[in-house]
Structure formats: structure tokens, C-alpha cells
PDB file of N, CA and C in Angstrom:
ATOM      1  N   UNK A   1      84.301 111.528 100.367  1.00  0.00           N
ATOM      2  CA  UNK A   1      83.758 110.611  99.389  1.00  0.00           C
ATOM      3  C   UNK A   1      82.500 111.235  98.790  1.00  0.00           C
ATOM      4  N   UNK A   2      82.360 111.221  97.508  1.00  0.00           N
ATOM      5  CA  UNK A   2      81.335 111.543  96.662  1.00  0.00           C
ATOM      6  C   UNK A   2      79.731 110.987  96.991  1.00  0.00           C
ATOM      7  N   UNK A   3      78.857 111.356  97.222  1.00  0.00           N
ATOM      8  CA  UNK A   3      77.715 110.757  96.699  1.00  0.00           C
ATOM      9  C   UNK A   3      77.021 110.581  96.163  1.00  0.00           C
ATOM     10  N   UNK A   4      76.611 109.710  95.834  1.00  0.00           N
ATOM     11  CA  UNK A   4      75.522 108.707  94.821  1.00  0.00           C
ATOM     12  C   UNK A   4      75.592 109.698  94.019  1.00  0.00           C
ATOM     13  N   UNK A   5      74.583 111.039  94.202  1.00  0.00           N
ATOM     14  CA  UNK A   5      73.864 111.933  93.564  1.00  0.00           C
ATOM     15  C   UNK A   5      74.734 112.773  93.008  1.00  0.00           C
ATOM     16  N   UNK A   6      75.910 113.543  93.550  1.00  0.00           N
ATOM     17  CA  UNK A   6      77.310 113.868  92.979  1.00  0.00           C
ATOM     18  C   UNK A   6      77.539 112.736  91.760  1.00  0.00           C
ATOM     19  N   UNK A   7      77.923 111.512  92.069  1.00  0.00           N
ATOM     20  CA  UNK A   7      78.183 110.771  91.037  1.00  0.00           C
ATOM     21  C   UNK A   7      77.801 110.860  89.801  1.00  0.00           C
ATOM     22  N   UNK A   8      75.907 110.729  89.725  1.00  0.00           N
ATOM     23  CA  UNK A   8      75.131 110.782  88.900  1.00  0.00           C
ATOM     24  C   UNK A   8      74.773 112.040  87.802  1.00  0.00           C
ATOM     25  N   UNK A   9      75.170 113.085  88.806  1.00  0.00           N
ATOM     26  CA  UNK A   9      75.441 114.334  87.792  1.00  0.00           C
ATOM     27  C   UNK A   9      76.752 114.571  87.169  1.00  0.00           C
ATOM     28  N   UNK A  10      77.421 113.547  87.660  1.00  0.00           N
ATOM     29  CA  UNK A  10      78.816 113.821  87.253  1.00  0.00           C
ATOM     30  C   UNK A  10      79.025 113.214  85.894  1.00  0.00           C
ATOM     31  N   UNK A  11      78.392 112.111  86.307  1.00  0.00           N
ATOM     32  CA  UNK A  11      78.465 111.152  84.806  1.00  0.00           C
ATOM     33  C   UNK A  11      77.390 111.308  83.550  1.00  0.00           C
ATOM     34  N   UNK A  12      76.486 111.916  84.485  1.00  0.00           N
ATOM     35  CA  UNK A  12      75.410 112.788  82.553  1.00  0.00           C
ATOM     36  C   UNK A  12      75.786 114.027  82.491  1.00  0.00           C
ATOM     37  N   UNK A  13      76.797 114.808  82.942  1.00  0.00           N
ATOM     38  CA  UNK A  13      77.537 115.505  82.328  1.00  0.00           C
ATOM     39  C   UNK A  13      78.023 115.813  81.646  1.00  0.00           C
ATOM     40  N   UNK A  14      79.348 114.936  82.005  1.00  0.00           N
ATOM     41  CA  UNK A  14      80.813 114.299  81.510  1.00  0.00           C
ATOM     42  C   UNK A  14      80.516 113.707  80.328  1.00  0.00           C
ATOM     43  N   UNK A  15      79.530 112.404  80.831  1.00  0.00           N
ATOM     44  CA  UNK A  15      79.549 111.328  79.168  1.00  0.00           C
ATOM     45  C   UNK A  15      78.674 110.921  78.849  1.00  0.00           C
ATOM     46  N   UNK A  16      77.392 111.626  79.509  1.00  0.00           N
ATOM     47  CA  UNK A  16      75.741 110.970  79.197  1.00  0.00           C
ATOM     48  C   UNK A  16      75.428 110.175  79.469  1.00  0.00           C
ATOM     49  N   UNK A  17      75.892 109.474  80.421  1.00  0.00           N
ATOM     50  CA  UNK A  17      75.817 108.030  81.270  1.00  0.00           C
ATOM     51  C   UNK A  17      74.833 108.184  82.127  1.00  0.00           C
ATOM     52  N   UNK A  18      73.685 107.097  81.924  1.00  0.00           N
ATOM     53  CA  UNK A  18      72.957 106.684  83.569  1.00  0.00           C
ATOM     54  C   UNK A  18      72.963 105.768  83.431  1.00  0.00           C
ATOM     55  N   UNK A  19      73.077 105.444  85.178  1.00  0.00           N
ATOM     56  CA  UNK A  19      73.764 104.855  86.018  1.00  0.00           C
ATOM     57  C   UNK A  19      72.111 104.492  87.399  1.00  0.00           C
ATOM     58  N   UNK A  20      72.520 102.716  87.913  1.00  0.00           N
ATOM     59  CA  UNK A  20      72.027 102.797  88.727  1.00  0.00           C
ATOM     60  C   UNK A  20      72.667 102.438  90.105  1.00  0.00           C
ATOM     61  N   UNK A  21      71.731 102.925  91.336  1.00  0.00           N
ATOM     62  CA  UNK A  21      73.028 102.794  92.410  1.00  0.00           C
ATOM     63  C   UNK A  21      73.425 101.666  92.515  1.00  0.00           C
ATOM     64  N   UNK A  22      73.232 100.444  92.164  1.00  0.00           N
ATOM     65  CA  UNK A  22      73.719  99.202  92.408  1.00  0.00           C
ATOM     66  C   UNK A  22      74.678  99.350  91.375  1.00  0.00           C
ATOM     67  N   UNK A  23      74.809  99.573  90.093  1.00  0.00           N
ATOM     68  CA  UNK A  23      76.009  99.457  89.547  1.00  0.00           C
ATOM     69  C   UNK A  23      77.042 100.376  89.903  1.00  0.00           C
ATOM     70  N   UNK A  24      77.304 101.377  91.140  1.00  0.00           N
ATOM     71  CA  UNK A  24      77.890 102.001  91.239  1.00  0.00           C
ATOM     72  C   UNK A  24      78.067 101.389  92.871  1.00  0.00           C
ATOM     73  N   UNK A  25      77.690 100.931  93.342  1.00  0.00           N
ATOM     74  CA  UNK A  25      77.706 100.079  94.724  1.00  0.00           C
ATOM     75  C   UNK A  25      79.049  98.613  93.868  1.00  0.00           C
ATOM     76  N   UNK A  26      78.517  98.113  93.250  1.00  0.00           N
ATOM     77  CA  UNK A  26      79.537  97.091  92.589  1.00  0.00           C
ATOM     78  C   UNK A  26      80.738  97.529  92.223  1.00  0.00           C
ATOM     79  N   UNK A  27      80.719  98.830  92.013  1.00  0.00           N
ATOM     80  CA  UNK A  27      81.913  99.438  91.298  1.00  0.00           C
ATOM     81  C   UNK A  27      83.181  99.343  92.958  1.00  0.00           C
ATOM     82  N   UNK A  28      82.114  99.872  93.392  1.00  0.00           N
ATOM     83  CA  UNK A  28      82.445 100.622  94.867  1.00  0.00           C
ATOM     84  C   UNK A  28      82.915  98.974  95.474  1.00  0.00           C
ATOM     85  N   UNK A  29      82.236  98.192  95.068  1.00  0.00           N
ATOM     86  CA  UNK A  29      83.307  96.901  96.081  1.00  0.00           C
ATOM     87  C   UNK A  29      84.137  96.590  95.343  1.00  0.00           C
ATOM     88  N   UNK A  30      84.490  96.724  93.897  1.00  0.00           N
ATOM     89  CA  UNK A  30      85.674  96.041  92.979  1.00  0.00           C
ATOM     90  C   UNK A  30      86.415  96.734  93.663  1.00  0.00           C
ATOM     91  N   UNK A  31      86.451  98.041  94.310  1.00  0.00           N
ATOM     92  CA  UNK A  31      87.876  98.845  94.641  1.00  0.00           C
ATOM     93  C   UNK A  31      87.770  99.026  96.396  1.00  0.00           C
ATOM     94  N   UNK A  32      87.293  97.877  96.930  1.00  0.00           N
ATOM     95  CA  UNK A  32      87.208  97.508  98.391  1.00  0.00           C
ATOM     96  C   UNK A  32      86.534  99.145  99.143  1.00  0.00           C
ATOM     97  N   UNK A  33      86.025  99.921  98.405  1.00  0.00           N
ATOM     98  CA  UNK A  33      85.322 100.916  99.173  1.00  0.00           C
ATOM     99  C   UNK A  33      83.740 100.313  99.821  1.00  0.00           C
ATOM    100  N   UNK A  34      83.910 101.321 101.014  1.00  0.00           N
ATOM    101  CA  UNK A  34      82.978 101.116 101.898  1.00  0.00           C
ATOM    102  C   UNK A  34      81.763 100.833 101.304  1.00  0.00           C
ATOM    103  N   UNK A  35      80.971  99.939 101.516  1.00  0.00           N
ATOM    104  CA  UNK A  35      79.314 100.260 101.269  1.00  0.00           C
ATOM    105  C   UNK A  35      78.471  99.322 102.038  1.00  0.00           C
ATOM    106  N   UNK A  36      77.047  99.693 102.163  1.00  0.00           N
ATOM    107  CA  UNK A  36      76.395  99.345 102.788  1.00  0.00           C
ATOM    108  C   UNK A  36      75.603  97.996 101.931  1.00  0.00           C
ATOM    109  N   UNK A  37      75.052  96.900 103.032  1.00  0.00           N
ATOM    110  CA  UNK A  37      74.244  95.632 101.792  1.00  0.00           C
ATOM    111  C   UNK A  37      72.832  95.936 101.957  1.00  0.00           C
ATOM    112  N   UNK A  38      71.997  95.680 100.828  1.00  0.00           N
ATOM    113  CA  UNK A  38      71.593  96.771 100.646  1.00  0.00           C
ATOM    114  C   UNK A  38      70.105  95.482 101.148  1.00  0.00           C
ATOM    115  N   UNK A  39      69.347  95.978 101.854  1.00  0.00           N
ATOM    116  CA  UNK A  39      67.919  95.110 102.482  1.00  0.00           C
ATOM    117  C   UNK A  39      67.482  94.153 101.753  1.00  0.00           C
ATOM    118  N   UNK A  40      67.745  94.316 100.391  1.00  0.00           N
ATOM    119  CA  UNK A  40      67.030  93.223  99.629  1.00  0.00           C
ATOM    120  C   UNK A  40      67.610  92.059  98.887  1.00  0.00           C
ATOM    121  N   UNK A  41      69.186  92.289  99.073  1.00  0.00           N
ATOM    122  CA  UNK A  41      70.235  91.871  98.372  1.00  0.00           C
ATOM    123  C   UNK A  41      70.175  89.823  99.165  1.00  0.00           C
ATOM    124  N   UNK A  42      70.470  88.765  98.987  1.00  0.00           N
ATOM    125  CA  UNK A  42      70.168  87.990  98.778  1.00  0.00           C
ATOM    126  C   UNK A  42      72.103  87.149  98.634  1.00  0.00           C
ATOM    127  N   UNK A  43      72.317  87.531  99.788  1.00  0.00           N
ATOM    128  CA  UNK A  43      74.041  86.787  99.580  1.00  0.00           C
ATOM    129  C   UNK A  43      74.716  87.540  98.883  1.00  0.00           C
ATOM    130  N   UNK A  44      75.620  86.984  98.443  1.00  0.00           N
ATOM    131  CA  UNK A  44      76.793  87.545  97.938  1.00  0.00           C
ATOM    132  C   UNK A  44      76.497  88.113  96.568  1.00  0.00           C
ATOM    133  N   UNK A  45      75.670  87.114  95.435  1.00  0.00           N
ATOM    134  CA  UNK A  45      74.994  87.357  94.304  1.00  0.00           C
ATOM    135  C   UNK A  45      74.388  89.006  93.951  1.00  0.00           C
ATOM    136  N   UNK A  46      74.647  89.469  93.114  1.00  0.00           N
ATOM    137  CA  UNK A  46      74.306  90.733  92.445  1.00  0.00           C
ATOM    138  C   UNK A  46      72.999  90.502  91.307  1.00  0.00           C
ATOM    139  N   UNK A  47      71.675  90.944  91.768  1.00  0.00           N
ATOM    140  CA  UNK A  47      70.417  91.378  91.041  1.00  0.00           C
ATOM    141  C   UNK A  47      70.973  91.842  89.779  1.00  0.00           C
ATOM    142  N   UNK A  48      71.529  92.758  89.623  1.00  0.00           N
ATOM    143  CA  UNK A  48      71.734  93.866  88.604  1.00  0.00           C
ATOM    144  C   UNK A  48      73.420  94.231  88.898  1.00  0.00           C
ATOM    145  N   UNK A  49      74.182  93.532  88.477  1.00  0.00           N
ATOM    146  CA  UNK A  49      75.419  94.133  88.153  1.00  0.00           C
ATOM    147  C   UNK A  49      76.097  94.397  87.352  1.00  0.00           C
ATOM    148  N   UNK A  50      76.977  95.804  87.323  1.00  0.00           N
ATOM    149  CA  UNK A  50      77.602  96.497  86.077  1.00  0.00           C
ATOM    150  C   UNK A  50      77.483  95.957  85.211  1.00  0.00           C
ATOM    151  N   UNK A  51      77.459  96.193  84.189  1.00  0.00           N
ATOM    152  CA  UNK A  51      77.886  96.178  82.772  1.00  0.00           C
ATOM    153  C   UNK A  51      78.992  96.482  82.191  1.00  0.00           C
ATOM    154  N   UNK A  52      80.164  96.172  81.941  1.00  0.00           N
ATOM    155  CA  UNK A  52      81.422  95.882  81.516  1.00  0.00           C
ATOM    156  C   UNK A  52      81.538  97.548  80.812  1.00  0.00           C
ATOM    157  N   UNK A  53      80.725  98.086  80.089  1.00  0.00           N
ATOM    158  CA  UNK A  53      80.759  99.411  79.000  1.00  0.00           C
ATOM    159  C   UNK A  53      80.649 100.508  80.499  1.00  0.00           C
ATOM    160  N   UNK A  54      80.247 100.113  81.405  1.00  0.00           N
ATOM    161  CA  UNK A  54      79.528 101.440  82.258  1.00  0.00           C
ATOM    162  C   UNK A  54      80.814 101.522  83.943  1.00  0.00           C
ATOM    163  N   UNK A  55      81.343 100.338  83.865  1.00  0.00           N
ATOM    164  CA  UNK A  55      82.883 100.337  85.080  1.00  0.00           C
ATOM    165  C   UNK A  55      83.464 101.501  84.473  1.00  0.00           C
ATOM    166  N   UNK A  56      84.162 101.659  83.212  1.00  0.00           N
ATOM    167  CA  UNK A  56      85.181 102.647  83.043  1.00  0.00           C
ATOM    168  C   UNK A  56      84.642 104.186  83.462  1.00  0.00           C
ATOM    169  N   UNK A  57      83.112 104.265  83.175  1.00  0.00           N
ATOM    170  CA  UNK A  57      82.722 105.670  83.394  1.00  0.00           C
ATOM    171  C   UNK A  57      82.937 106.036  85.019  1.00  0.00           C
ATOM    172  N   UNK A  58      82.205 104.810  85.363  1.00  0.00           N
ATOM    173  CA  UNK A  58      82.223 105.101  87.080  1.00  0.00           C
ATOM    174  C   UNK A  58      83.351 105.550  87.641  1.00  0.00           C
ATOM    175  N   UNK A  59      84.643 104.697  87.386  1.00  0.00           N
ATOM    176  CA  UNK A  59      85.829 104.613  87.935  1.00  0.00           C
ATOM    177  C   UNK A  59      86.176 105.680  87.741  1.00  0.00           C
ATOM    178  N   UNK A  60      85.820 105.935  86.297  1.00  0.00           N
ATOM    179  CA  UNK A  60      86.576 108.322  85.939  1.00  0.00           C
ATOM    180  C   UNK A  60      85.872 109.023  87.013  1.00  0.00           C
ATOM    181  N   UNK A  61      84.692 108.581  87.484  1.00  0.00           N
ATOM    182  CA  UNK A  61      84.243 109.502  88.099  1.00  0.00           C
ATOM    183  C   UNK A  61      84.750 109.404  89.736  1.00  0.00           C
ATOM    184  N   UNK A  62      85.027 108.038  90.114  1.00  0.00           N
ATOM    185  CA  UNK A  62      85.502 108.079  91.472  1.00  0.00           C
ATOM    186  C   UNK A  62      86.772 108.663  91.183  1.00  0.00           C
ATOM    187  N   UNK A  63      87.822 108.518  90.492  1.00  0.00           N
ATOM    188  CA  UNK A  63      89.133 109.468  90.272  1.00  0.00           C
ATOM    189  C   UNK A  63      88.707 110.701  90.417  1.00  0.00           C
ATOM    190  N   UNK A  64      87.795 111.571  89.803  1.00  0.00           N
ATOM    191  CA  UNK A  64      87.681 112.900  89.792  1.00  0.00           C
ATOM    192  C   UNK A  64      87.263 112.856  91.213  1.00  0.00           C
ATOM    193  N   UNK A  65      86.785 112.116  91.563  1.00  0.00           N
ATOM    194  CA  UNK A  65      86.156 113.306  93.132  1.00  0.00           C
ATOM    195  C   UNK A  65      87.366 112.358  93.947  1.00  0.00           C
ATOM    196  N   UNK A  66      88.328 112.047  93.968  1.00  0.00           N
ATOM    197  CA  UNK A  66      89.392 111.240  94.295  1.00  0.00           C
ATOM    198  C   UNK A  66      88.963 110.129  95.232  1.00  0.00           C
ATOM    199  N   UNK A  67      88.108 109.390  94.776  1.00  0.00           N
ATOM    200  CA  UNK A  67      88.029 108.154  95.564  1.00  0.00           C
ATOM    201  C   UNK A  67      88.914 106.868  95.686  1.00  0.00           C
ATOM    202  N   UNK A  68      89.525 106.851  94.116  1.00  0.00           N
ATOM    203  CA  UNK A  68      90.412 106.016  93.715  1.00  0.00           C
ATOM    204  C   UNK A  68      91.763 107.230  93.328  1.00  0.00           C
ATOM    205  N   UNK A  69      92.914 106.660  93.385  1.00  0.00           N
ATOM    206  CA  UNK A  69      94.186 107.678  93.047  1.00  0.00           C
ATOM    207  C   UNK A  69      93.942 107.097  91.606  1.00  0.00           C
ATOM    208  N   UNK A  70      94.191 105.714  91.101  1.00  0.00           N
ATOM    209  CA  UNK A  70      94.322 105.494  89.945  1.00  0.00           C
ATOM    210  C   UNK A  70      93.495 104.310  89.215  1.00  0.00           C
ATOM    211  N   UNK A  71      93.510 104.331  87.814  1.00  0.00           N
ATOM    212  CA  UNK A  71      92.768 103.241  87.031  1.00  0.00           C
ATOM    213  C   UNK A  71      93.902 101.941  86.783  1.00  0.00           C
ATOM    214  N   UNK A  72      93.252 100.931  87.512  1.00  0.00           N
ATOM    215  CA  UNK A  72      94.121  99.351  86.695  1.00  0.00           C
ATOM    216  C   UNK A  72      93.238  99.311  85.728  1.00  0.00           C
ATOM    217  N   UNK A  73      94.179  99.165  84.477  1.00  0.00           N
ATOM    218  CA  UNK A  73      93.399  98.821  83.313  1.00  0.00           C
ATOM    219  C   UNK A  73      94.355  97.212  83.255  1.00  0.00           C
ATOM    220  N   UNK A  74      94.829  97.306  83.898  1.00  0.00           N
ATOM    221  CA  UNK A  74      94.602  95.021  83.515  1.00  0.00           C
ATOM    222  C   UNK A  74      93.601  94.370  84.001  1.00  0.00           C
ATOM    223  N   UNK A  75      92.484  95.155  85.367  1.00  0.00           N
ATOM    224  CA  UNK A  75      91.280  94.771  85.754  1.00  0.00           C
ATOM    225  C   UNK A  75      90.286  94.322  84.820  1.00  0.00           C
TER     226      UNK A  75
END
């Protein structure tokens, strides 16, 4: 599995995307991958979650380092 920091160069690379780790932690539970809750987090509720424009980048990027085999685009 990729990390964070892999991720982050992957995606201002690729598509000029930044990214923060919570929106890539959210990404990471839409597709039931592991993650940790994070000390400050407050229930189930998300501070800062994705942005609808910034899921598709993430998800290319968990495919490339094969975290996910494939994209649901009916999600």
C-alpha cells in the first residue's frame, strides 16, 4: 500500500492536485481500506471531507499503486 507521501507526489505530478490527508483518509474508507481515526476526529462526522472534483484523482492514484483493481463510476 502506497503512502500518504507517495500519494501526494503522485497526484502533483500526474494532475496538479493537492490533497489533504483527511481527504485521502475518506477516500481510503469509501473503498473499506484500512485506516487509522485520527486523535481529533469527533465520531463518525468528517471536519474536512473530500470534495466531489478531488475523489476521482485520488482513486487514479490508488489504482496506480494498485490499491483498488478498479473505478465504480456509478459511485
Amino acid at each position: 500500500m502506497a503512502t500518504y507521501k507517495e500519494i501526494f507526489q503522485w497526484l502533483k505530478e500526474e494532475s496538479g492536485v493537492s490533497v489533504k490527508n483527511c481527504h485521502i483518509a475518506h477516500v481510503k474508507s469509501m473503498h473499506n481500506l484500512i485506516t487509522k481515526v485520527a486523535p481529533n476526529r469527533q465520531g463518525e462526522n468528517r471536519v474536512y471531507p473530500c470534495p466531489e472534483n478531488k475523489i476521482v484523482h485520488i482513486e487514479a492514484a490508488f489504482k496506480h499503486f494498485g490499491m483498488i483493481k478498479y473505478l465504480n463510476q456509478a459511485e
